[in-house]
PDB file of N, CA and C in Angstrom:
ATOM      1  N   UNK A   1     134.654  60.721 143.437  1.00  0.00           N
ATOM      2  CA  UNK A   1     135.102  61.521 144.563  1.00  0.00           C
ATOM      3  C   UNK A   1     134.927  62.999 144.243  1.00  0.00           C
ATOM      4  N   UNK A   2     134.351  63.538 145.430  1.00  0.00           N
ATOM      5  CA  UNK A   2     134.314  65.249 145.077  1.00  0.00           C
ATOM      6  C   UNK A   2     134.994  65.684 145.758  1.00  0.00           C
ATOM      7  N   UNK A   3     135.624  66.789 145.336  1.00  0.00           N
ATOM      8  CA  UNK A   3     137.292  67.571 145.603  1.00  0.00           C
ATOM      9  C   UNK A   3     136.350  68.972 145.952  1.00  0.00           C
ATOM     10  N   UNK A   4     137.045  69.703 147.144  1.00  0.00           N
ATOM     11  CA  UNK A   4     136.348  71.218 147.530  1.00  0.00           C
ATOM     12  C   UNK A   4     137.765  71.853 147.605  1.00  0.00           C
ATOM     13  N   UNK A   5     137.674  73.222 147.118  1.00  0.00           N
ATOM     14  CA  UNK A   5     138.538  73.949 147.634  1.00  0.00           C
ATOM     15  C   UNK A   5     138.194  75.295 148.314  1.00  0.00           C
ATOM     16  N   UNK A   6     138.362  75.968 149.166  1.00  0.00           N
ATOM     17  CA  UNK A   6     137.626  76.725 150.056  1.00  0.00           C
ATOM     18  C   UNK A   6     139.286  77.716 150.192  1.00  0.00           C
ATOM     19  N   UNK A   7     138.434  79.395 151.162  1.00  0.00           N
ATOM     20  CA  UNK A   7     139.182  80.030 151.190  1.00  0.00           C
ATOM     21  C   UNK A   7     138.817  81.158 151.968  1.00  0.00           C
ATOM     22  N   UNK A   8     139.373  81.570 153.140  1.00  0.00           N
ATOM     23  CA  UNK A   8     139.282  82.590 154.201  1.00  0.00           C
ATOM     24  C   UNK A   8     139.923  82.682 154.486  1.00  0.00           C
ATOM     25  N   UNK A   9     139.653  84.458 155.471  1.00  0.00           N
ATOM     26  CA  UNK A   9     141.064  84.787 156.069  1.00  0.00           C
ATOM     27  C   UNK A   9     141.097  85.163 157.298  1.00  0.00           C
ATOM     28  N   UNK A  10     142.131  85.050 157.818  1.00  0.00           N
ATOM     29  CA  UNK A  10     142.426  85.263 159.355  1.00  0.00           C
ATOM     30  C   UNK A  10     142.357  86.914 159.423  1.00  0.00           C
ATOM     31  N   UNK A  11     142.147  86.964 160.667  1.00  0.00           N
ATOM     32  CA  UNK A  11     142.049  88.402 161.774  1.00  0.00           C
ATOM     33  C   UNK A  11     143.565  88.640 161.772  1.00  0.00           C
ATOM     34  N   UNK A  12     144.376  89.975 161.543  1.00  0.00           N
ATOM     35  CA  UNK A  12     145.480  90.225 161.298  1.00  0.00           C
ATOM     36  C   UNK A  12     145.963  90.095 162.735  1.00  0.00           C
ATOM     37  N   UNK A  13     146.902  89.554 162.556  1.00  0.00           N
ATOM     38  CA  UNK A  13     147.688  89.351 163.769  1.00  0.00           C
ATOM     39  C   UNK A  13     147.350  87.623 164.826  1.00  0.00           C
ATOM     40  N   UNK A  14     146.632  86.849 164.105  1.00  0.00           N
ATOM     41  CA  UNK A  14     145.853  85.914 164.537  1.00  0.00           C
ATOM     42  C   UNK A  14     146.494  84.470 163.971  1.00  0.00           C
ATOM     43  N   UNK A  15     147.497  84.917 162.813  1.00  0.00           N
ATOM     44  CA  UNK A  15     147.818  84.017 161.887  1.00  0.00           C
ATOM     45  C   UNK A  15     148.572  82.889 162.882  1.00  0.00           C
ATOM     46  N   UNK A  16     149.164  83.231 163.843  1.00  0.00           N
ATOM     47  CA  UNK A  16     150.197  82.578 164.535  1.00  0.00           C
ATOM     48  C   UNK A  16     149.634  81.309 165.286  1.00  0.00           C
ATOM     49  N   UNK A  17     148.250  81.936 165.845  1.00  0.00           N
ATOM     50  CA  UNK A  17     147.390  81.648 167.101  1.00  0.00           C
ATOM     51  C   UNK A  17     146.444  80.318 166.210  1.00  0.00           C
ATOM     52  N   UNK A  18     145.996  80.937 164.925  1.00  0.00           N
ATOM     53  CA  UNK A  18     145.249  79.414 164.611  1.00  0.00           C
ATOM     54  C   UNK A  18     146.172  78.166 163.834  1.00  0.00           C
ATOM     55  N   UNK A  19     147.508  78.580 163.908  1.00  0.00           N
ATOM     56  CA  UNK A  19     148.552  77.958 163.250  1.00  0.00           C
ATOM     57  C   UNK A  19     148.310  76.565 164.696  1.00  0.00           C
ATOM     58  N   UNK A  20     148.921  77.030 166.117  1.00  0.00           N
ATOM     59  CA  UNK A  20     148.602  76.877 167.000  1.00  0.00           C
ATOM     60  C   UNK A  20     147.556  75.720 167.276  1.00  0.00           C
ATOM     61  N   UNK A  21     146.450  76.083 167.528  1.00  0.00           N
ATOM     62  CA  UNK A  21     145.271  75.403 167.806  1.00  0.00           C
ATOM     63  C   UNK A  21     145.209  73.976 166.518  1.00  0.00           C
ATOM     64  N   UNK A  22     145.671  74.468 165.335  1.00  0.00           N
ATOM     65  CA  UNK A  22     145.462  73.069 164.390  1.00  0.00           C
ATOM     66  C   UNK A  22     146.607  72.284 164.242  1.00  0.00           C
ATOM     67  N   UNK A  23     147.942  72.282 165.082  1.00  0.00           N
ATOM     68  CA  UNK A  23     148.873  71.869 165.750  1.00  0.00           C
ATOM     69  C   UNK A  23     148.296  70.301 166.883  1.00  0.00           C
ATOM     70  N   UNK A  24     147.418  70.835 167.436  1.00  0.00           N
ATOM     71  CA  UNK A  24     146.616  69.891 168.426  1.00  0.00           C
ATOM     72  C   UNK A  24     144.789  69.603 167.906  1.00  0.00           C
ATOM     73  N   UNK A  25     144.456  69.473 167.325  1.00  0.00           N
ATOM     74  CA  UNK A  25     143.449  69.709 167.019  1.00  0.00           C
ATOM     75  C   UNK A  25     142.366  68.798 167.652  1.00  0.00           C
ATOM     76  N   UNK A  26     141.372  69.149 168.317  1.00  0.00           N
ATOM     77  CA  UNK A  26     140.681  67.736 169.575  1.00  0.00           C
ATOM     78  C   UNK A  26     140.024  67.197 168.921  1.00  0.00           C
ATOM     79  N   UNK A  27     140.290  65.922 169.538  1.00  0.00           N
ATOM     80  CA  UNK A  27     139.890  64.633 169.067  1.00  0.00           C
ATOM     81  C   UNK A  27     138.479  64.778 168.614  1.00  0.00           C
ATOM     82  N   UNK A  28     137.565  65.210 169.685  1.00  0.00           N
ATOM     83  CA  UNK A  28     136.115  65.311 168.977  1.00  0.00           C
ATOM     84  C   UNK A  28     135.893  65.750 167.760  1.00  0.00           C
ATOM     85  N   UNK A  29     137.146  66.789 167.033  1.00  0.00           N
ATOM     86  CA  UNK A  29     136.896  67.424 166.020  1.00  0.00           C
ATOM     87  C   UNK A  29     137.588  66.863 165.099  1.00  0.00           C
ATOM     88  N   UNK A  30     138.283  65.619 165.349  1.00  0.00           N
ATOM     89  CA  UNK A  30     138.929  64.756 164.474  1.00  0.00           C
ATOM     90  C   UNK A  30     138.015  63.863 164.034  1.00  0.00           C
ATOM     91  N   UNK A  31     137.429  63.353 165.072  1.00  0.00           N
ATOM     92  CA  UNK A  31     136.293  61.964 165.160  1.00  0.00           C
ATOM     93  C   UNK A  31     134.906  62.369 163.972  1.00  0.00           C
ATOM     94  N   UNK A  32     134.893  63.869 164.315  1.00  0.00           N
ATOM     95  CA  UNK A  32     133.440  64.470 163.570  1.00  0.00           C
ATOM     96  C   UNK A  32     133.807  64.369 162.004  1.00  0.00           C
ATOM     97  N   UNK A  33     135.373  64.700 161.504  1.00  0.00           N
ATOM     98  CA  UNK A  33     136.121  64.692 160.233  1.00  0.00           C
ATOM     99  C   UNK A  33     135.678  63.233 159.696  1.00  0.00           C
ATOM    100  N   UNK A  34     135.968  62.471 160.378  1.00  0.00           N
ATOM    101  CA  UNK A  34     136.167  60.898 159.998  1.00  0.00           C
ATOM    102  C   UNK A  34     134.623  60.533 159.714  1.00  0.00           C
ATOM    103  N   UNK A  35     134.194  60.737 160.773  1.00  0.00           N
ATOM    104  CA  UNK A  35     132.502  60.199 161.007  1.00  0.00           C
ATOM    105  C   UNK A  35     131.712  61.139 159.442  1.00  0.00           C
ATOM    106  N   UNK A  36     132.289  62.124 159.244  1.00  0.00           N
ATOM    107  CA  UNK A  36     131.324  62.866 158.137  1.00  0.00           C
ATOM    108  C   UNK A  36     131.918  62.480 156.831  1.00  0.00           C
ATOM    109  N   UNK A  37     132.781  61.680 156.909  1.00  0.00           N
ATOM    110  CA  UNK A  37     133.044  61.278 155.425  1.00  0.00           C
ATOM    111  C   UNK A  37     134.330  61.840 154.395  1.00  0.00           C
ATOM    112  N   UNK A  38     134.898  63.475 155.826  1.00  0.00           N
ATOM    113  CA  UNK A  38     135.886  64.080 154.775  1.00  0.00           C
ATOM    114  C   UNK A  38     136.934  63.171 155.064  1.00  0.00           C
ATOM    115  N   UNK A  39     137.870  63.117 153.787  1.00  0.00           N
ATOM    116  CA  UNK A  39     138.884  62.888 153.276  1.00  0.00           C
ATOM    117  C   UNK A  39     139.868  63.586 152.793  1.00  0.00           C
ATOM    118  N   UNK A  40     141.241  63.444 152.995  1.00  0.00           N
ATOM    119  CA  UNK A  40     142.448  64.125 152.137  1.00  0.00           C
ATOM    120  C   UNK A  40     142.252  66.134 152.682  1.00  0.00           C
ATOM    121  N   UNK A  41     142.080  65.586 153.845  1.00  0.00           N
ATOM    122  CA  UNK A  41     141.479  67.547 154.615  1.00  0.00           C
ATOM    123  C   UNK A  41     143.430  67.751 154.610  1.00  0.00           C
ATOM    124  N   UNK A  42     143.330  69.657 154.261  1.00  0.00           N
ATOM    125  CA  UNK A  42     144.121  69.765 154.061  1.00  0.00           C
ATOM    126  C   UNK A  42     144.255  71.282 154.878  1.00  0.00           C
ATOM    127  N   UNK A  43     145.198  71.950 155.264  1.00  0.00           N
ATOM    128  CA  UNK A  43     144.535  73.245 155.026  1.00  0.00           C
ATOM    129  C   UNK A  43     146.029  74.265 154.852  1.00  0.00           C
ATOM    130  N   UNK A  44     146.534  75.139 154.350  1.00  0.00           N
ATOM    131  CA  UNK A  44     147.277  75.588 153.883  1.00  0.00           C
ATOM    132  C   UNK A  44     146.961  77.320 154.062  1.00  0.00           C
ATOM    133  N   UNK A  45     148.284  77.910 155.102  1.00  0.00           N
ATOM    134  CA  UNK A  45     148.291  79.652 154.971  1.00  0.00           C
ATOM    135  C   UNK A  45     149.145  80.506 154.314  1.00  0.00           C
ATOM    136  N   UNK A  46     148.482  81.589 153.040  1.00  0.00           N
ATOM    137  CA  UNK A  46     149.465  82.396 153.070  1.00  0.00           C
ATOM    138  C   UNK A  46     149.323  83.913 153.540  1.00  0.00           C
ATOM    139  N   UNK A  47     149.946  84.287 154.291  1.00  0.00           N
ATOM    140  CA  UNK A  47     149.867  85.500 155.376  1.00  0.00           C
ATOM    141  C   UNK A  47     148.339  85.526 156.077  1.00  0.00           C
ATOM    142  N   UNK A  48     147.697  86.230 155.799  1.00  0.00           N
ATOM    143  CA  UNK A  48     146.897  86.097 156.586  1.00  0.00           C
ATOM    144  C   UNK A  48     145.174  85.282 155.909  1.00  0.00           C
ATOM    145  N   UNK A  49     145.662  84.652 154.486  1.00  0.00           N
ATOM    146  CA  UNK A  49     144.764  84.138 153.677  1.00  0.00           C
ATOM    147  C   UNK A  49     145.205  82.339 154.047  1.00  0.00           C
ATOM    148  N   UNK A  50     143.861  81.594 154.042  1.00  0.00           N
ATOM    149  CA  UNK A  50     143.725  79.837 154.878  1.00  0.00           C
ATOM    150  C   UNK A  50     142.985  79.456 153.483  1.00  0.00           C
ATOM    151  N   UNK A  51     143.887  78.089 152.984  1.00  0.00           N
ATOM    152  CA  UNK A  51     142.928  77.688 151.605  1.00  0.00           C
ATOM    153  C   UNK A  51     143.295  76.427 152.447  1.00  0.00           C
ATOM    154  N   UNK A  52     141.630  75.815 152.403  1.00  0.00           N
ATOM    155  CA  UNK A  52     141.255  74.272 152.708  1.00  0.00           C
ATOM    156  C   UNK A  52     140.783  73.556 151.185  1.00  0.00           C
ATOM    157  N   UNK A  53     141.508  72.401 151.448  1.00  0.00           N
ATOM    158  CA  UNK A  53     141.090  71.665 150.267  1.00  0.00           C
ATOM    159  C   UNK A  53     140.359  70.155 150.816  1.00  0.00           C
ATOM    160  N   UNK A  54     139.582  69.168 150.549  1.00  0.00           N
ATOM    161  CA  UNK A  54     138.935  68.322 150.984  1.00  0.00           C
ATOM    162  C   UNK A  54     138.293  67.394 150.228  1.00  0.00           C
ATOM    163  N   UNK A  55     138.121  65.740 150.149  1.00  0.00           N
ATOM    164  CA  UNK A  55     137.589  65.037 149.348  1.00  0.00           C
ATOM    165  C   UNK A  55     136.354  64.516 150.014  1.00  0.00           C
ATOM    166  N   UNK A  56     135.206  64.188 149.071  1.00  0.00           N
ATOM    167  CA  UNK A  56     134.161  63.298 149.557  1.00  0.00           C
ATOM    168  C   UNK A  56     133.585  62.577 148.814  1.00  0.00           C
ATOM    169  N   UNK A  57     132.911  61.874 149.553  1.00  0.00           N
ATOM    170  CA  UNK A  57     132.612  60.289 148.657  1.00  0.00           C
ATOM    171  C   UNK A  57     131.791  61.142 147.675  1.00  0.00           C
ATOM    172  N   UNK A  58     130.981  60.350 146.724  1.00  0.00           N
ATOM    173  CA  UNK A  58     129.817  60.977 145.665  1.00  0.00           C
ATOM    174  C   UNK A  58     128.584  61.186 146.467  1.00  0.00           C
ATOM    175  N   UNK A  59     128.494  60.469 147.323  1.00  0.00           N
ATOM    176  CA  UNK A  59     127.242  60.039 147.478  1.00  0.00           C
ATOM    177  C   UNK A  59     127.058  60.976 149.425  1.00  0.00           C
ATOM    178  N   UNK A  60     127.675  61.382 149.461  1.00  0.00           N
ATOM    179  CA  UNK A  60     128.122  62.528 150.743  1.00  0.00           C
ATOM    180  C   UNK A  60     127.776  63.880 150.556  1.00  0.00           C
ATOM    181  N   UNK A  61     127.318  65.092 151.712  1.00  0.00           N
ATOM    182  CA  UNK A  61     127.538  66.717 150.392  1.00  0.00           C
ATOM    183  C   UNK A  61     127.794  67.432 151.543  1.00  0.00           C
ATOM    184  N   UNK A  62     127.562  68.550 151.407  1.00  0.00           N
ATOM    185  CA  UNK A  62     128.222  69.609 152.482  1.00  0.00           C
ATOM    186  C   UNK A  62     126.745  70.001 153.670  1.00  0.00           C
ATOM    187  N   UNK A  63     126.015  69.602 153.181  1.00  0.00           N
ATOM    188  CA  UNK A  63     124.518  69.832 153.718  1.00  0.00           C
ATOM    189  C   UNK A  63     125.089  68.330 155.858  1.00  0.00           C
ATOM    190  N   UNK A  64     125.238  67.127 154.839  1.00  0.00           N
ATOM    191  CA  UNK A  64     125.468  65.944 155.830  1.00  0.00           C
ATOM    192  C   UNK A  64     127.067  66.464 156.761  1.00  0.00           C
ATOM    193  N   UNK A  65     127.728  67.161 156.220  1.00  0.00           N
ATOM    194  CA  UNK A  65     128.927  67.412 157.167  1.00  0.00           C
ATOM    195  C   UNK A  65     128.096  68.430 158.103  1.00  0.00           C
ATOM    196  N   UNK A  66     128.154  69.807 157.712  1.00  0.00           N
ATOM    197  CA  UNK A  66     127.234  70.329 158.487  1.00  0.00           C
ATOM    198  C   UNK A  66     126.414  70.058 159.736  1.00  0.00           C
ATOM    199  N   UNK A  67     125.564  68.509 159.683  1.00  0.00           N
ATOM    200  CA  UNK A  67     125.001  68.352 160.346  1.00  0.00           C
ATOM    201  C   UNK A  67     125.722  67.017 161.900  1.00  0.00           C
ATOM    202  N   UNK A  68     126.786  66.816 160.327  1.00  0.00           N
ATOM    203  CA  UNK A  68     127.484  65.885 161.966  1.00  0.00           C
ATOM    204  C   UNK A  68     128.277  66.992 162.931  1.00  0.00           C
ATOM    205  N   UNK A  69     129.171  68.013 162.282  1.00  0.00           N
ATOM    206  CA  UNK A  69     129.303  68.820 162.962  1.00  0.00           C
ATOM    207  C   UNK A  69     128.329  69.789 164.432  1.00  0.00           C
ATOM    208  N   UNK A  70     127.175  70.193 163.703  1.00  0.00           N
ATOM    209  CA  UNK A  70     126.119  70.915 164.402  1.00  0.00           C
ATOM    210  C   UNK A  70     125.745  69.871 165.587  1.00  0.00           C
ATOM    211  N   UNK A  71     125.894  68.801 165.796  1.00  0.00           N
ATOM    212  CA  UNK A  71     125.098  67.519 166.723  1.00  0.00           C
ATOM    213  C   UNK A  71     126.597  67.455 167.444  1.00  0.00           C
ATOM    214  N   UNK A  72     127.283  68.173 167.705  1.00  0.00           N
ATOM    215  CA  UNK A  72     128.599  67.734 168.308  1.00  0.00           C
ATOM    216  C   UNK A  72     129.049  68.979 169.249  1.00  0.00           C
ATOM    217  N   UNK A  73     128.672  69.607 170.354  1.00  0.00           N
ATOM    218  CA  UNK A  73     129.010  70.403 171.249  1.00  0.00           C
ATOM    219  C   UNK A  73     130.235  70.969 171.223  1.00  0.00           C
ATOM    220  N   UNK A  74     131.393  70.113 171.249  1.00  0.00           N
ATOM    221  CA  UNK A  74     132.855  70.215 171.193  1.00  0.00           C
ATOM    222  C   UNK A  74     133.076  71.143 169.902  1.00  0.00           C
ATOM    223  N   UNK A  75     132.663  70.461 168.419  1.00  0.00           N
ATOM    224  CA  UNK A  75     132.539  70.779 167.488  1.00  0.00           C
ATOM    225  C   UNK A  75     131.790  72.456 166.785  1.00  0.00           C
ATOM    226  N   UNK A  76     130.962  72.454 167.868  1.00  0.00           N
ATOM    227  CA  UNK A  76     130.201  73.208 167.660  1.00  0.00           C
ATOM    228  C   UNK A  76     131.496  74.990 168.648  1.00  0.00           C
ATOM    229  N   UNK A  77     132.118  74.570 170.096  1.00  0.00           N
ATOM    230  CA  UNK A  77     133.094  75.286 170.489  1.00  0.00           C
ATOM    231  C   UNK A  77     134.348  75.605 169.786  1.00  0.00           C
ATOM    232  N   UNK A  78     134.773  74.423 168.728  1.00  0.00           N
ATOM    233  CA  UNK A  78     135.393  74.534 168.210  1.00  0.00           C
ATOM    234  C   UNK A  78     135.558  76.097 167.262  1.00  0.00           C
ATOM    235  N   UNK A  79     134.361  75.761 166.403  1.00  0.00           N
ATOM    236  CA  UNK A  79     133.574  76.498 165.158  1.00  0.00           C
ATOM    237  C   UNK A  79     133.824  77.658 166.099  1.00  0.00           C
ATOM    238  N   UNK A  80     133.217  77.757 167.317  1.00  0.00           N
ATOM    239  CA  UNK A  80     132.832  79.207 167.773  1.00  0.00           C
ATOM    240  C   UNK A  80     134.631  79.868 168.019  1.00  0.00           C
ATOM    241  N   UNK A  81     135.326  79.127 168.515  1.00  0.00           N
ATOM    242  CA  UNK A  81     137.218  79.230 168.762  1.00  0.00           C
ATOM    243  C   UNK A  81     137.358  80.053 167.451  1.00  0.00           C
ATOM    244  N   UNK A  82     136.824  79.362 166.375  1.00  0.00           N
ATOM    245  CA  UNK A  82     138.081  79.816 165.149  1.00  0.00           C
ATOM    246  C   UNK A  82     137.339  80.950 164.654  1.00  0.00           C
ATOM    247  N   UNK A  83     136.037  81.397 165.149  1.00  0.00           N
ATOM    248  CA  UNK A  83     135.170  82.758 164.088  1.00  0.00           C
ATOM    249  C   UNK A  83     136.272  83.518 165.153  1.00  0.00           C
ATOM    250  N   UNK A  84     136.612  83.933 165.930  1.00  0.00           N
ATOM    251  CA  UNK A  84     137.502  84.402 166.838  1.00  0.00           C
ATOM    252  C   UNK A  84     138.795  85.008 166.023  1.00  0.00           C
ATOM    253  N   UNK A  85     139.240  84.142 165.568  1.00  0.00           N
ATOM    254  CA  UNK A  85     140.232  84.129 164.523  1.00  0.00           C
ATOM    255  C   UNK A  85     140.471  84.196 163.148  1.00  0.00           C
ATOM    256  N   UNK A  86     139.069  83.724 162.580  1.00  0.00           N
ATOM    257  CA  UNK A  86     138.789  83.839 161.174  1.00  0.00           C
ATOM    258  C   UNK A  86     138.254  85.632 161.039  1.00  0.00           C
ATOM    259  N   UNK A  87     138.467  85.786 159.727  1.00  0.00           N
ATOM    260  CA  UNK A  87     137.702  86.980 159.520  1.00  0.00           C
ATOM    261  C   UNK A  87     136.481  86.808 158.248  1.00  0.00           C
ATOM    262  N   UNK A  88     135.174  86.965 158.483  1.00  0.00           N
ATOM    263  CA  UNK A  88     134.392  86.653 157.029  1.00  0.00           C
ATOM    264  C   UNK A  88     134.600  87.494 156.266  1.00  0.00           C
ATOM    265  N   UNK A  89     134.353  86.816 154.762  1.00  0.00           N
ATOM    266  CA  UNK A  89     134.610  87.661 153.704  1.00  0.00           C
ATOM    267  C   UNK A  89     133.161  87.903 153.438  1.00  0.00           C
ATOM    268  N   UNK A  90     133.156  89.247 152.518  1.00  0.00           N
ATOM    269  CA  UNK A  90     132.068  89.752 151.686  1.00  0.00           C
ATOM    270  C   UNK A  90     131.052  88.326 151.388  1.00  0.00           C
ATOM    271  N   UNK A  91     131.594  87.495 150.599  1.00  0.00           N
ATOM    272  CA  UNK A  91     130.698  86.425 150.168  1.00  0.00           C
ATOM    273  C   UNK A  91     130.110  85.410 151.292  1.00  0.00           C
ATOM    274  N   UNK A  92     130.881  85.123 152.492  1.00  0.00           N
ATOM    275  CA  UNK A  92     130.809  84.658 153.324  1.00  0.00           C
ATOM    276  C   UNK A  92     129.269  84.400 153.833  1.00  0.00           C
ATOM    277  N   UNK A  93     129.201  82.810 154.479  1.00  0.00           N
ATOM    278  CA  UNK A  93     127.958  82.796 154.772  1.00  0.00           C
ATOM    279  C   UNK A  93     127.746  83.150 156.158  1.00  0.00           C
ATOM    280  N   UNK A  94     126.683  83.370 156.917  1.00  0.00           N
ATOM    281  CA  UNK A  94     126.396  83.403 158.108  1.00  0.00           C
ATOM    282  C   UNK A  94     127.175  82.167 159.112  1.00  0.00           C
ATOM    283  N   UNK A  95     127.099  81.119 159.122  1.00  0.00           N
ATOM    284  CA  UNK A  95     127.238  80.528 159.940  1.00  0.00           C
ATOM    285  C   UNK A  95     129.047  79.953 159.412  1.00  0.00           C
ATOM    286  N   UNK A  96     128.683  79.596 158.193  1.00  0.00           N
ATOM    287  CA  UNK A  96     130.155  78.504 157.439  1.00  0.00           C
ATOM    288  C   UNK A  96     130.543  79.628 156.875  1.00  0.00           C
ATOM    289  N   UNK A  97     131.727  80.367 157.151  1.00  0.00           N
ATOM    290  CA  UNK A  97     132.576  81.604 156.407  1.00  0.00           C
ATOM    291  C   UNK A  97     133.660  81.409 155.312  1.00  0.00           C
ATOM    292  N   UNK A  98     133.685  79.761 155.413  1.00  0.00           N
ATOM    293  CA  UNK A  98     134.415  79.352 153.760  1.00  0.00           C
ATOM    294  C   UNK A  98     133.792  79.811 153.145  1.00  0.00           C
ATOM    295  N   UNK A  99     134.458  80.054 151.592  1.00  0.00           N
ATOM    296  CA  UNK A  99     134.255  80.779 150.518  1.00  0.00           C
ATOM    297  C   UNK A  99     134.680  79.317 149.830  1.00  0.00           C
ATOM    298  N   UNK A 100     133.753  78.952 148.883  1.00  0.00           N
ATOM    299  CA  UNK A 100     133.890  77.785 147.847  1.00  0.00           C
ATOM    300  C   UNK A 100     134.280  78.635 146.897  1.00  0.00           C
ATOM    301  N   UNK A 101     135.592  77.920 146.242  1.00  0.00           N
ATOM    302  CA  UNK A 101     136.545  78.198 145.266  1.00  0.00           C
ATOM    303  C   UNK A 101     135.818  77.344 143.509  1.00  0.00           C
ATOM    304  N   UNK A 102     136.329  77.784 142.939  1.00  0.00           N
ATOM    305  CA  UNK A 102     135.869  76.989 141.495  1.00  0.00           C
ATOM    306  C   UNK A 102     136.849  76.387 141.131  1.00  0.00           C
ATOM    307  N   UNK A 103     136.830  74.639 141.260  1.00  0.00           N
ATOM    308  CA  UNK A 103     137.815  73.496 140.763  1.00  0.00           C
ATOM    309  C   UNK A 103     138.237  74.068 138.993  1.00  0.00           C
ATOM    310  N   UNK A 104     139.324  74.164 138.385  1.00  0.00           N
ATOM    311  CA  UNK A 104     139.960  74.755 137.672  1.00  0.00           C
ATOM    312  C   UNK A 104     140.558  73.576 136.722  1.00  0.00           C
ATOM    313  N   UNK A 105     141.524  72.423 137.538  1.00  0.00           N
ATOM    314  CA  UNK A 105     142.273  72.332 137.219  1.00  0.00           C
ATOM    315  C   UNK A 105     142.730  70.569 137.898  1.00  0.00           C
ATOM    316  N   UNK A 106     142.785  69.364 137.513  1.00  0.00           N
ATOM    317  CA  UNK A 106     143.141  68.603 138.666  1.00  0.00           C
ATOM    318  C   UNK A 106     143.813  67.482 137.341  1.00  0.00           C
ATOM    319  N   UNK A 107     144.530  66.365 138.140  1.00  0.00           N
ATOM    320  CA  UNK A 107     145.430  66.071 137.305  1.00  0.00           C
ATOM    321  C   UNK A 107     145.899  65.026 138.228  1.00  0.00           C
ATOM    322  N   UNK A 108     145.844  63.642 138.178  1.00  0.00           N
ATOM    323  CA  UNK A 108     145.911  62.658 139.270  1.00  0.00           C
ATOM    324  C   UNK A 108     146.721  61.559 138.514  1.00  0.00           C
ATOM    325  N   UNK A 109     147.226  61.593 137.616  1.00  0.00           N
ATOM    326  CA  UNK A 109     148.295  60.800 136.909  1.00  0.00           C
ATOM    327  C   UNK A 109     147.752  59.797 136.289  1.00  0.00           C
ATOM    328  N   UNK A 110     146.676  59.871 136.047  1.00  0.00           N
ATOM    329  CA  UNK A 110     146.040  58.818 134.947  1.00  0.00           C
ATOM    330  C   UNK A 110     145.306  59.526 133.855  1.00  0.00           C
ATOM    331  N   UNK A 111     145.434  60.801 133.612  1.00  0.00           N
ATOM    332  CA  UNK A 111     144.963  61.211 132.640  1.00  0.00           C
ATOM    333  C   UNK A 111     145.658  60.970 131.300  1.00  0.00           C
ATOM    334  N   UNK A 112     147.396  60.132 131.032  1.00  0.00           N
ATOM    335  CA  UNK A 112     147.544  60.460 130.020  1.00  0.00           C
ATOM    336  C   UNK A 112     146.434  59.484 128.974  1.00  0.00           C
TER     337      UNK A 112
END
């Protein structure tokens, strides 16, 4: 299983509003989660900084999410909703404005 941890930040004053929207989150953009393979999606704010964490099979990568996403209209309004609200960082890509984090540290109770 591959573990992602990711990290962006909201438009000041915005924090409330995408709290909001992932409260209800539409089904199409649930269905696209499931259908692409993520697992254990998480996503976590502090002030105006959003850390997503996420599992995927081995044999899955970020290239194949991408593309179930992109083939999905809803999905695709979605994406366009939250650049609204997101703010990109310096490293940030053009289209996907997560920032991939460097796994550090993990610990699942069978290591002793």
């Amino acid at each position: 299983m591959q573990r992602f941890g990711r990290v962006l930040r909201l438009r000041k004053g915005k924090e409330l509003e995408y709290e909001k929207h992932h409260t209800a989150v539409w089904p199409e953009v649930l269905a696209a989660i499931e259908k692409s393979g993520i697992r254990n999606y998480s996503i976590f704010r502090y002030q105006q900084w959003i850390f997503s964490y996420f599992e995927l099979a081995d044999d899955a990568n970020l290239e194949s999410i991408g593309k179930v996403f992109a083939d999905r209209p809803a999905c695709v309004e979605w994406e366009n909703l939250m650049h609204e609200i997101q703010e990109p960082l310096l490293e940030s890509g053009k289209e996907n404005w997560w920032v991939p984090m460097k796994g550090i540290f993990h610990y699942d109770g069978n290591n002793l």
